[in-house]
PDB file of N, CA and C in Angstrom:
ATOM      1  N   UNK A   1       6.731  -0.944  15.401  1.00  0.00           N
ATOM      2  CA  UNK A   1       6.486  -1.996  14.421  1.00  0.00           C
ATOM      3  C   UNK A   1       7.770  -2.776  14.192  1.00  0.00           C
ATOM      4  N   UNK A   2       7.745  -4.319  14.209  1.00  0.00           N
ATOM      5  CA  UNK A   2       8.960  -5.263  13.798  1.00  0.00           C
ATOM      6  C   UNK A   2       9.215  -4.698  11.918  1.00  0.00           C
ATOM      7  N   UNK A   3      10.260  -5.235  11.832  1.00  0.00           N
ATOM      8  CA  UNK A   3      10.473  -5.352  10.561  1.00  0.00           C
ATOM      9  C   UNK A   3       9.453  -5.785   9.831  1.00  0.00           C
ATOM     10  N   UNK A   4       9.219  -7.335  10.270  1.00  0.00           N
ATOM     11  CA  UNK A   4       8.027  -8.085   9.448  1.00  0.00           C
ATOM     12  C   UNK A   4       6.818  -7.178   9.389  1.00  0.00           C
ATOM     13  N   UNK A   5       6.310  -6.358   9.906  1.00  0.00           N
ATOM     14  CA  UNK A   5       5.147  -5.544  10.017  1.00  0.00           C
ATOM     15  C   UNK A   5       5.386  -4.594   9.234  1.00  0.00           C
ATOM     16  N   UNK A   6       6.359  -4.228   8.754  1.00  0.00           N
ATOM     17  CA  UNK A   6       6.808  -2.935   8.372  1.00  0.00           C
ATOM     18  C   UNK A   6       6.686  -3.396   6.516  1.00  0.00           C
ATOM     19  N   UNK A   7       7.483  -4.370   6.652  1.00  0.00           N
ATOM     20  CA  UNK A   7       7.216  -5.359   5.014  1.00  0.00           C
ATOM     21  C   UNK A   7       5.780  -5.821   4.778  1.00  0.00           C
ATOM     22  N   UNK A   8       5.167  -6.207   5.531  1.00  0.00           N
ATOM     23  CA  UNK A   8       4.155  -6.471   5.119  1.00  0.00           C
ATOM     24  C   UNK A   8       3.108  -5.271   4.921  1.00  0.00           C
ATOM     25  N   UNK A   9       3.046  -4.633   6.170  1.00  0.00           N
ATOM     26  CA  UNK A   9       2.044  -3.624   5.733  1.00  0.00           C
ATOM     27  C   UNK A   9       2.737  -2.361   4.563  1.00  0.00           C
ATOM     28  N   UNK A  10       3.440  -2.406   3.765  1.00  0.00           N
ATOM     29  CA  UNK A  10       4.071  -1.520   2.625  1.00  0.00           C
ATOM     30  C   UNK A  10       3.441  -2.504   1.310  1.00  0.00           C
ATOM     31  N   UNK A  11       3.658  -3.981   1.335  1.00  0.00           N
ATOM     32  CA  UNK A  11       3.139  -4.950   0.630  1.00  0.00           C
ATOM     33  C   UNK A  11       1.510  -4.811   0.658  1.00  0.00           C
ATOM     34  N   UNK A  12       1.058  -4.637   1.536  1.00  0.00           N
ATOM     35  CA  UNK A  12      -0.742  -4.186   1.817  1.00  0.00           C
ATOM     36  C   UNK A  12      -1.050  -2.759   0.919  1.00  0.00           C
ATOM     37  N   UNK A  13       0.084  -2.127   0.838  1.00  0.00           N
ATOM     38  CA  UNK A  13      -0.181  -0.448   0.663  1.00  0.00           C
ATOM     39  C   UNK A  13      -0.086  -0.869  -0.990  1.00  0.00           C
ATOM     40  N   UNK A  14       0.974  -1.505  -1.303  1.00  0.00           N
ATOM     41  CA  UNK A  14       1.693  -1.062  -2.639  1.00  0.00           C
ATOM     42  C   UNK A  14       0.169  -2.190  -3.350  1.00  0.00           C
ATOM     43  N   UNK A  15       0.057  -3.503  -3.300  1.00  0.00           N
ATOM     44  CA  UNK A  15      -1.275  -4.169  -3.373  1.00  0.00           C
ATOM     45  C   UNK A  15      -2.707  -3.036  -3.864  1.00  0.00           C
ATOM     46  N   UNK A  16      -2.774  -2.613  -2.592  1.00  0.00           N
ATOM     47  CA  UNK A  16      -4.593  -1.783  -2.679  1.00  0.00           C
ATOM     48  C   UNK A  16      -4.505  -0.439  -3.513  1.00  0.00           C
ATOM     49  N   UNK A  17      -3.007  -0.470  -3.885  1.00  0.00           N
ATOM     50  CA  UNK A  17      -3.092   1.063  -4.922  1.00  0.00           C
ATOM     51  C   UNK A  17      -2.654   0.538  -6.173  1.00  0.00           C
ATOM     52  N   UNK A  18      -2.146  -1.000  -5.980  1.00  0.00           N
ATOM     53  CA  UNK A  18      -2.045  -1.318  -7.654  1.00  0.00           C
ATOM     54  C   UNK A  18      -3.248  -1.800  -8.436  1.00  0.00           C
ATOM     55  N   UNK A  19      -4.551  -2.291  -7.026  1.00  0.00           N
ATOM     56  CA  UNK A  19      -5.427  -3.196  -7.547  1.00  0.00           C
ATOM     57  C   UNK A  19      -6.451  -1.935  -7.939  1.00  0.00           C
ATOM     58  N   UNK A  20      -6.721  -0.596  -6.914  1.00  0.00           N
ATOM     59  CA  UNK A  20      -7.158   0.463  -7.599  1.00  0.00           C
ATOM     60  C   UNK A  20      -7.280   0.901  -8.793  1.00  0.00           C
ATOM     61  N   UNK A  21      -5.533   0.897  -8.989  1.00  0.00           N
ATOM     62  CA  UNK A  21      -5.189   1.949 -10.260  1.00  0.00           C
ATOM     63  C   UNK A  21      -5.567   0.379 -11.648  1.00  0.00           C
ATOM     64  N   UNK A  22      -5.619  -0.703 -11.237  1.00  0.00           N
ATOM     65  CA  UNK A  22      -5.975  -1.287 -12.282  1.00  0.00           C
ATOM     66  C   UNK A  22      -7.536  -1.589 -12.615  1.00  0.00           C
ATOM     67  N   UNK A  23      -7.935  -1.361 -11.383  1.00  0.00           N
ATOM     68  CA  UNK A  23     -10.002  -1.426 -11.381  1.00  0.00           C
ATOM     69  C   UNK A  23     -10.588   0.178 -11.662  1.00  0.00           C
ATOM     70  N   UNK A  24      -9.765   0.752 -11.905  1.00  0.00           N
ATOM     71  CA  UNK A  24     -10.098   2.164 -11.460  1.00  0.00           C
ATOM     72  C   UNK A  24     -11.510   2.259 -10.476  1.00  0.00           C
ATOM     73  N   UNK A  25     -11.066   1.947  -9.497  1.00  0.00           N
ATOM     74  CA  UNK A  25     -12.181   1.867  -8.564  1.00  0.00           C
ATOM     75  C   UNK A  25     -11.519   2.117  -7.002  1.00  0.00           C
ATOM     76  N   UNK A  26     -13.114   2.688  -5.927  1.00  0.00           N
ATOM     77  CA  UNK A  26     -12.329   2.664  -4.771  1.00  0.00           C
ATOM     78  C   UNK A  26     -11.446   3.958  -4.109  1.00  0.00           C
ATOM     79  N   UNK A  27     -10.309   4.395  -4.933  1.00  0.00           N
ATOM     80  CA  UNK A  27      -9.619   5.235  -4.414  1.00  0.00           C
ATOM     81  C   UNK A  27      -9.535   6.128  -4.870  1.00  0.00           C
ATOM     82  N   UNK A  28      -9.537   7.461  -4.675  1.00  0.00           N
ATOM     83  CA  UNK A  28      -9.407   8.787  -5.398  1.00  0.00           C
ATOM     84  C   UNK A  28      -7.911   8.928  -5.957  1.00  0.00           C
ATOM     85  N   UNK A  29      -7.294   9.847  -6.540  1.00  0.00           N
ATOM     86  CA  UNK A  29      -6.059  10.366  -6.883  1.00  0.00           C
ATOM     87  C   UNK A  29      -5.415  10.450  -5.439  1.00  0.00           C
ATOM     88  N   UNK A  30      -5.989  11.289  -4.841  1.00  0.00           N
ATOM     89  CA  UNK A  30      -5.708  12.161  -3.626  1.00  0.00           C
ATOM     90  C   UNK A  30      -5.692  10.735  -2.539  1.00  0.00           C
ATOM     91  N   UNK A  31      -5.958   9.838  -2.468  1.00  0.00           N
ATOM     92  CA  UNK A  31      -5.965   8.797  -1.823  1.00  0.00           C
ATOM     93  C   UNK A  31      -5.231   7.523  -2.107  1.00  0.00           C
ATOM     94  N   UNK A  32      -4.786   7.569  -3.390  1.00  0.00           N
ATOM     95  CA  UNK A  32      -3.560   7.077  -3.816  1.00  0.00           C
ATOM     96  C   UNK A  32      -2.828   7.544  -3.188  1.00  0.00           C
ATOM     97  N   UNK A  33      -2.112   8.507  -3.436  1.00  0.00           N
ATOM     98  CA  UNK A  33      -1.225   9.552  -3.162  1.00  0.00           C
ATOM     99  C   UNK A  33      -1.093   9.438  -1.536  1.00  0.00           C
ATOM    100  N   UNK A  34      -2.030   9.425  -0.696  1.00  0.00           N
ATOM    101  CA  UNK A  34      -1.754   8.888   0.647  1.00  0.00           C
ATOM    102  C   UNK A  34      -1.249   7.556   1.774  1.00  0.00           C
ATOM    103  N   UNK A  35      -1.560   6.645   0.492  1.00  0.00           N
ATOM    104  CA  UNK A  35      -0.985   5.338   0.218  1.00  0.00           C
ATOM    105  C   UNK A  35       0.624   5.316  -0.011  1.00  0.00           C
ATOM    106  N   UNK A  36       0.719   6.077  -0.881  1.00  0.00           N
ATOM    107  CA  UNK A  36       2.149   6.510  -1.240  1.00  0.00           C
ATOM    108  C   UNK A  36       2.935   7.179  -0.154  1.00  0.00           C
ATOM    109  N   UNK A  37       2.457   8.039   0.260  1.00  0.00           N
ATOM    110  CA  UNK A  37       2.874   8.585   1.718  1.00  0.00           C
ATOM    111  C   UNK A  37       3.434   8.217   2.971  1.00  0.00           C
ATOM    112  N   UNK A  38       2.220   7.266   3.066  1.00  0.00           N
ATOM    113  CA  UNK A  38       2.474   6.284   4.027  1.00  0.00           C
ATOM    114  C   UNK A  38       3.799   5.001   3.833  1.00  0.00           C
ATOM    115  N   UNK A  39       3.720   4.850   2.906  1.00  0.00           N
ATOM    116  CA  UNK A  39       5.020   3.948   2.268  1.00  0.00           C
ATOM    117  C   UNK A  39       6.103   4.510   2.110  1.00  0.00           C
ATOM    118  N   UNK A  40       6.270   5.632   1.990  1.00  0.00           N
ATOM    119  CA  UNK A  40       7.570   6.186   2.205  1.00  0.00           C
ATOM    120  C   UNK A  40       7.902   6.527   3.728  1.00  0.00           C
ATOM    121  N   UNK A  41       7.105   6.545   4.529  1.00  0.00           N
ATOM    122  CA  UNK A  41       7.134   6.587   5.678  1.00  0.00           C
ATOM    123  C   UNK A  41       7.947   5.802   6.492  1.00  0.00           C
ATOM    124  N   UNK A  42       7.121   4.618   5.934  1.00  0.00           N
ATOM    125  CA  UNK A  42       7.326   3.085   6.459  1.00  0.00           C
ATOM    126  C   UNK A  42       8.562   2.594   5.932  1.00  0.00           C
ATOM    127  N   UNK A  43       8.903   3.183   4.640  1.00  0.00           N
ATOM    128  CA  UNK A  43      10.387   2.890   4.558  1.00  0.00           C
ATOM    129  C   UNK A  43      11.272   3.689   4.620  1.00  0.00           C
ATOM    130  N   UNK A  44      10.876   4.846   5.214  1.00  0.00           N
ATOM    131  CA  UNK A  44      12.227   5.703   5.873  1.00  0.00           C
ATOM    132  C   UNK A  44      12.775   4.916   6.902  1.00  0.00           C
ATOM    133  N   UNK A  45      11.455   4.000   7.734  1.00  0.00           N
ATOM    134  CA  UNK A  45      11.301   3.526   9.211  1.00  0.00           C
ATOM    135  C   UNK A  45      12.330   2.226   8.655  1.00  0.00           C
ATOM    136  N   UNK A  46      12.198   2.127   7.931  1.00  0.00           N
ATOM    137  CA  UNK A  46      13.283   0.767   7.580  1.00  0.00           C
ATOM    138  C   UNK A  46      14.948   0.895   7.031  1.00  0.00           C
ATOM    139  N   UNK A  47      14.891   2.036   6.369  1.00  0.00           N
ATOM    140  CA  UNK A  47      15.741   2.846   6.127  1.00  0.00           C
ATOM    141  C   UNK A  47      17.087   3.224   7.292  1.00  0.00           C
ATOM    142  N   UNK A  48      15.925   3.600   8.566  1.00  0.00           N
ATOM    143  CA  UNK A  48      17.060   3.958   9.552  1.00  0.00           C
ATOM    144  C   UNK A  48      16.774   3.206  10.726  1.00  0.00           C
ATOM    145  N   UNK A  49      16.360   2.061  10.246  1.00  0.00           N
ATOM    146  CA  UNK A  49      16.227   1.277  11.328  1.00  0.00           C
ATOM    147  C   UNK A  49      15.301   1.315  12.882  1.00  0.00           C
ATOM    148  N   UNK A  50      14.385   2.622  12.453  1.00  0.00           N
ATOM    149  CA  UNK A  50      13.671   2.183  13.484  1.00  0.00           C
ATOM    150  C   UNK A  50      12.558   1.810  14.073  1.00  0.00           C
ATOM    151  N   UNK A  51      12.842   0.586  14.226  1.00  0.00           N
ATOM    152  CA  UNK A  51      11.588  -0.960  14.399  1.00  0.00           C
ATOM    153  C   UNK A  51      10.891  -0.149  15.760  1.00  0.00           C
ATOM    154  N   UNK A  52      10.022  -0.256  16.137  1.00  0.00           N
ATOM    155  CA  UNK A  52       9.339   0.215  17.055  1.00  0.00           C
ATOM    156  C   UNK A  52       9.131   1.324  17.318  1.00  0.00           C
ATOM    157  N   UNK A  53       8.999   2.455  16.597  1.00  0.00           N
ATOM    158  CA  UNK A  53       8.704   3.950  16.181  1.00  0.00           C
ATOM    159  C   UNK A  53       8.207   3.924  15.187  1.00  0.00           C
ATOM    160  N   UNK A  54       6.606   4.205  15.376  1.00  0.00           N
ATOM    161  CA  UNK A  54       5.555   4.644  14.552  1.00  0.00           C
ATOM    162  C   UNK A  54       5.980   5.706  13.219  1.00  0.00           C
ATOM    163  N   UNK A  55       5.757   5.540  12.314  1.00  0.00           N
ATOM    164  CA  UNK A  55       5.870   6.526  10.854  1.00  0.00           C
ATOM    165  C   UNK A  55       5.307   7.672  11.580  1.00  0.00           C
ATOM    166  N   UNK A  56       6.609   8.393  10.355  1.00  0.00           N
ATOM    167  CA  UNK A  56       5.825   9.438  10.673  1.00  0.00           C
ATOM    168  C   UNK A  56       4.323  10.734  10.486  1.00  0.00           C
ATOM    169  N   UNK A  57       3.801   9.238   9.116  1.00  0.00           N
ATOM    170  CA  UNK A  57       3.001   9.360   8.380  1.00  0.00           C
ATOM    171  C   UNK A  57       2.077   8.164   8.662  1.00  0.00           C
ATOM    172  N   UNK A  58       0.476   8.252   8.719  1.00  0.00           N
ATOM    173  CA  UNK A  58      -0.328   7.081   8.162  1.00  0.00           C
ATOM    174  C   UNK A  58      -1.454   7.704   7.820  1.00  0.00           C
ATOM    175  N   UNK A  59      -2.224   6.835   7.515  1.00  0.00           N
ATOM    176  CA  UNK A  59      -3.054   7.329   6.471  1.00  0.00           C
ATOM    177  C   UNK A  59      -4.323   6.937   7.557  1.00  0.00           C
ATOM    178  N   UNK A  60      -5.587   8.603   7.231  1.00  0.00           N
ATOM    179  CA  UNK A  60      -6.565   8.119   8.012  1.00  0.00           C
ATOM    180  C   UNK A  60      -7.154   7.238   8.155  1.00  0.00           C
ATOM    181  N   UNK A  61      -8.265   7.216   9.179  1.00  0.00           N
ATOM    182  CA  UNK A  61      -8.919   5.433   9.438  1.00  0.00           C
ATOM    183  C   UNK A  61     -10.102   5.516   8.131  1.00  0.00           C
ATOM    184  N   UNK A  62     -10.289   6.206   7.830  1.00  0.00           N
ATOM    185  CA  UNK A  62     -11.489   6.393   6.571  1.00  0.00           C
ATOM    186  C   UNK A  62     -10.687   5.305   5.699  1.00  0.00           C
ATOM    187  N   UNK A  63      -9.775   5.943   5.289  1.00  0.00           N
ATOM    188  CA  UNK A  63      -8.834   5.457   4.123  1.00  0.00           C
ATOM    189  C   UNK A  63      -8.377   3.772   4.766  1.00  0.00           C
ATOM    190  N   UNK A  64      -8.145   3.713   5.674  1.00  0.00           N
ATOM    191  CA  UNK A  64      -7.616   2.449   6.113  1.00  0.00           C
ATOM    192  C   UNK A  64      -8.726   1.574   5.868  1.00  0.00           C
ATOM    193  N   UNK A  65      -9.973   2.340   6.173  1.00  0.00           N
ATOM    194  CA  UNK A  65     -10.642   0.984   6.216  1.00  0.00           C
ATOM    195  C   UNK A  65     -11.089   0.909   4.563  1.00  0.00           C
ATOM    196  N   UNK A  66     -10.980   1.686   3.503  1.00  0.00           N
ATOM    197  CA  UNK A  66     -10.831   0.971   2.319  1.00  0.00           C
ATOM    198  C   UNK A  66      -9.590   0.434   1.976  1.00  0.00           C
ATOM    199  N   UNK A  67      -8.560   0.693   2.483  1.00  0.00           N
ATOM    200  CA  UNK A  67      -7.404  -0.530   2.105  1.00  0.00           C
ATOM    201  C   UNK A  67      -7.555  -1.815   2.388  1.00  0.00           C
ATOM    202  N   UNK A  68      -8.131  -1.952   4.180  1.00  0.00           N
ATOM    203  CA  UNK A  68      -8.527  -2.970   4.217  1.00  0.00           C
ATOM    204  C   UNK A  68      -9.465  -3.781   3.711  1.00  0.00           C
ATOM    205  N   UNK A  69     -10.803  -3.209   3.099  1.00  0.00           N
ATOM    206  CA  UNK A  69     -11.889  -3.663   2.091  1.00  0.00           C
ATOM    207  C   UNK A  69     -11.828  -4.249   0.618  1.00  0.00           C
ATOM    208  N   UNK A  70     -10.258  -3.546   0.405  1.00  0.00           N
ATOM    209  CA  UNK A  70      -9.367  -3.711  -1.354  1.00  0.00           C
ATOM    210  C   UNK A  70      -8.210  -4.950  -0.667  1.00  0.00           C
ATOM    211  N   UNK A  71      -7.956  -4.960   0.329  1.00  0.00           N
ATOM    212  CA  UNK A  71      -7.264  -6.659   0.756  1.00  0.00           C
ATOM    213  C   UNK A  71      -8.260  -7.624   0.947  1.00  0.00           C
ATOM    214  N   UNK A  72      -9.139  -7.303   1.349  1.00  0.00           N
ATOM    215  CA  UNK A  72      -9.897  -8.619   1.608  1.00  0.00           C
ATOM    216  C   UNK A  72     -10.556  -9.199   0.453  1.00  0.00           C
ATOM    217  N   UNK A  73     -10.813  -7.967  -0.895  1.00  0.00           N
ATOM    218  CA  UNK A  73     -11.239  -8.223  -1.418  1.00  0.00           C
ATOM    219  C   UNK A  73     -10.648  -9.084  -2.408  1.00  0.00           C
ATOM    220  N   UNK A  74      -9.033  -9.033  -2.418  1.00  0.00           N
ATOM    221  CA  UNK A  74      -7.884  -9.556  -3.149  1.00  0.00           C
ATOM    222  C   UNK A  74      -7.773 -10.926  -2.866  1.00  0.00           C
ATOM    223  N   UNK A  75      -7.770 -11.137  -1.417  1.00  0.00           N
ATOM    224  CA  UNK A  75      -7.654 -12.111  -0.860  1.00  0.00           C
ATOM    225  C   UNK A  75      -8.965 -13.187  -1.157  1.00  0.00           C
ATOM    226  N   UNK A  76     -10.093 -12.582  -1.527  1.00  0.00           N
ATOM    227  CA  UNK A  76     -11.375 -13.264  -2.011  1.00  0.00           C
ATOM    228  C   UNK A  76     -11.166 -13.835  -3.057  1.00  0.00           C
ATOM    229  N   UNK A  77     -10.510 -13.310  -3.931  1.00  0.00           N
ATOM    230  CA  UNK A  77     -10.222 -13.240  -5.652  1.00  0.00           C
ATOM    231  C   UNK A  77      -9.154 -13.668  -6.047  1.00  0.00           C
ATOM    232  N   UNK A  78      -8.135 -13.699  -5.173  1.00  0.00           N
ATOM    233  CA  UNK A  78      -6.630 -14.519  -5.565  1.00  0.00           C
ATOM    234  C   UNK A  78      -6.220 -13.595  -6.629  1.00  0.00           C
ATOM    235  N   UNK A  79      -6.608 -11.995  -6.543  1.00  0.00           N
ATOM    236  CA  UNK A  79      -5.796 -11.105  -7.535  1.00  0.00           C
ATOM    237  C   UNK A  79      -4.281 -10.703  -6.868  1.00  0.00           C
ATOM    238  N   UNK A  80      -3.724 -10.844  -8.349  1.00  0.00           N
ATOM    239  CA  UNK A  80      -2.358 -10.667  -8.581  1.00  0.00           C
ATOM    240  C   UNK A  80      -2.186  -9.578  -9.642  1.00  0.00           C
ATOM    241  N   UNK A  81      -0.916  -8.821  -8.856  1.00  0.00           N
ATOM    242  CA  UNK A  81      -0.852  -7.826  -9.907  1.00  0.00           C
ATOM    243  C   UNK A  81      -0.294  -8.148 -11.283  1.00  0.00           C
ATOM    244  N   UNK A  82      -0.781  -7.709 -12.393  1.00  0.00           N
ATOM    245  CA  UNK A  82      -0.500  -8.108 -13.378  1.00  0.00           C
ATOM    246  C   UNK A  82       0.870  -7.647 -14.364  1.00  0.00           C
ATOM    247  N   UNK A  83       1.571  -8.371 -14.821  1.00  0.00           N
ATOM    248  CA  UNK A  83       2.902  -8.053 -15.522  1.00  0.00           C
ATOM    249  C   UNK A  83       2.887  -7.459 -16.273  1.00  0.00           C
ATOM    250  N   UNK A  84       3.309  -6.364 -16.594  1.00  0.00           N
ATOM    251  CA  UNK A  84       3.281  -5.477 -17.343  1.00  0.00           C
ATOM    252  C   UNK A  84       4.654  -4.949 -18.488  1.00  0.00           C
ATOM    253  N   UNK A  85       4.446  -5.603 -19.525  1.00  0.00           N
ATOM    254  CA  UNK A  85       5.639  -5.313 -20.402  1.00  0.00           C
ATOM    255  C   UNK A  85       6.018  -4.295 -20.707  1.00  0.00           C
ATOM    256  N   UNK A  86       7.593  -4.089 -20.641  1.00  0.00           N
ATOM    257  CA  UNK A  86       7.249  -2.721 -21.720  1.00  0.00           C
ATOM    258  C   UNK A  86       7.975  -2.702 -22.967  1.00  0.00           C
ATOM    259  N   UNK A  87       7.610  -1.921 -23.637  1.00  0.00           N
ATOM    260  CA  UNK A  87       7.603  -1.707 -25.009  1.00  0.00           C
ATOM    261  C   UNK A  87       9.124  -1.638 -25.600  1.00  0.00           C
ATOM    262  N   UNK A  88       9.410  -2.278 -26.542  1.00  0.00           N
ATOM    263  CA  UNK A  88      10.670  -1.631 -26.875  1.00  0.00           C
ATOM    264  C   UNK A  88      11.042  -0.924 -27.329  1.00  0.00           C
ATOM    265  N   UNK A  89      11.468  -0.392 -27.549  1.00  0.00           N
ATOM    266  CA  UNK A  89      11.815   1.549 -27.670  1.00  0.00           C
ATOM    267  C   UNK A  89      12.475   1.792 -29.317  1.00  0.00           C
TER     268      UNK A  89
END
């Protein structure tokens, strides 16, 4: 994977588990959590630089193909993750 692939698909990951955890819909705990996986993966791969060596983690095709179903669906909807303040202490 190029760099650009590597940014974008972490941007795809971090997206379909924010739009989840805000629909509560779609993804289990346990399937979050594999999302997450995979993104640390992908940025170890960026981490040490290496562009064209597969993670060493991804997430099954089950699961892929609801990430991809929670992008397209984003992409339908022009959802953006939403800003989230926090409180002052």
């Amino acid at each position: 994977m190029s760099k650009t692939q590597i940014l974008n698909r972490i941007n795809d990951l971090i997206l379909a588990h924010a739009w989840s955890n805000h629909n509560n819909q779609i993804l289990s705990i346990g399937q979050r959590i594999c999302l997450s996986q995979e993104r640390a993966a992908l940025m170890e791969c960026l981490e040490i630089y290496h562009f064209g060596v597969k993670p060493r983690y991804t997430i099954p095709q089950h699961l892929e193909n609801k990430v991809q179903e929670i992008i397209s669906h984003i992409n339908q909807t022009n959802w953006t993750i939403p800003n989230y303040e926090k409180e002052p202490y």
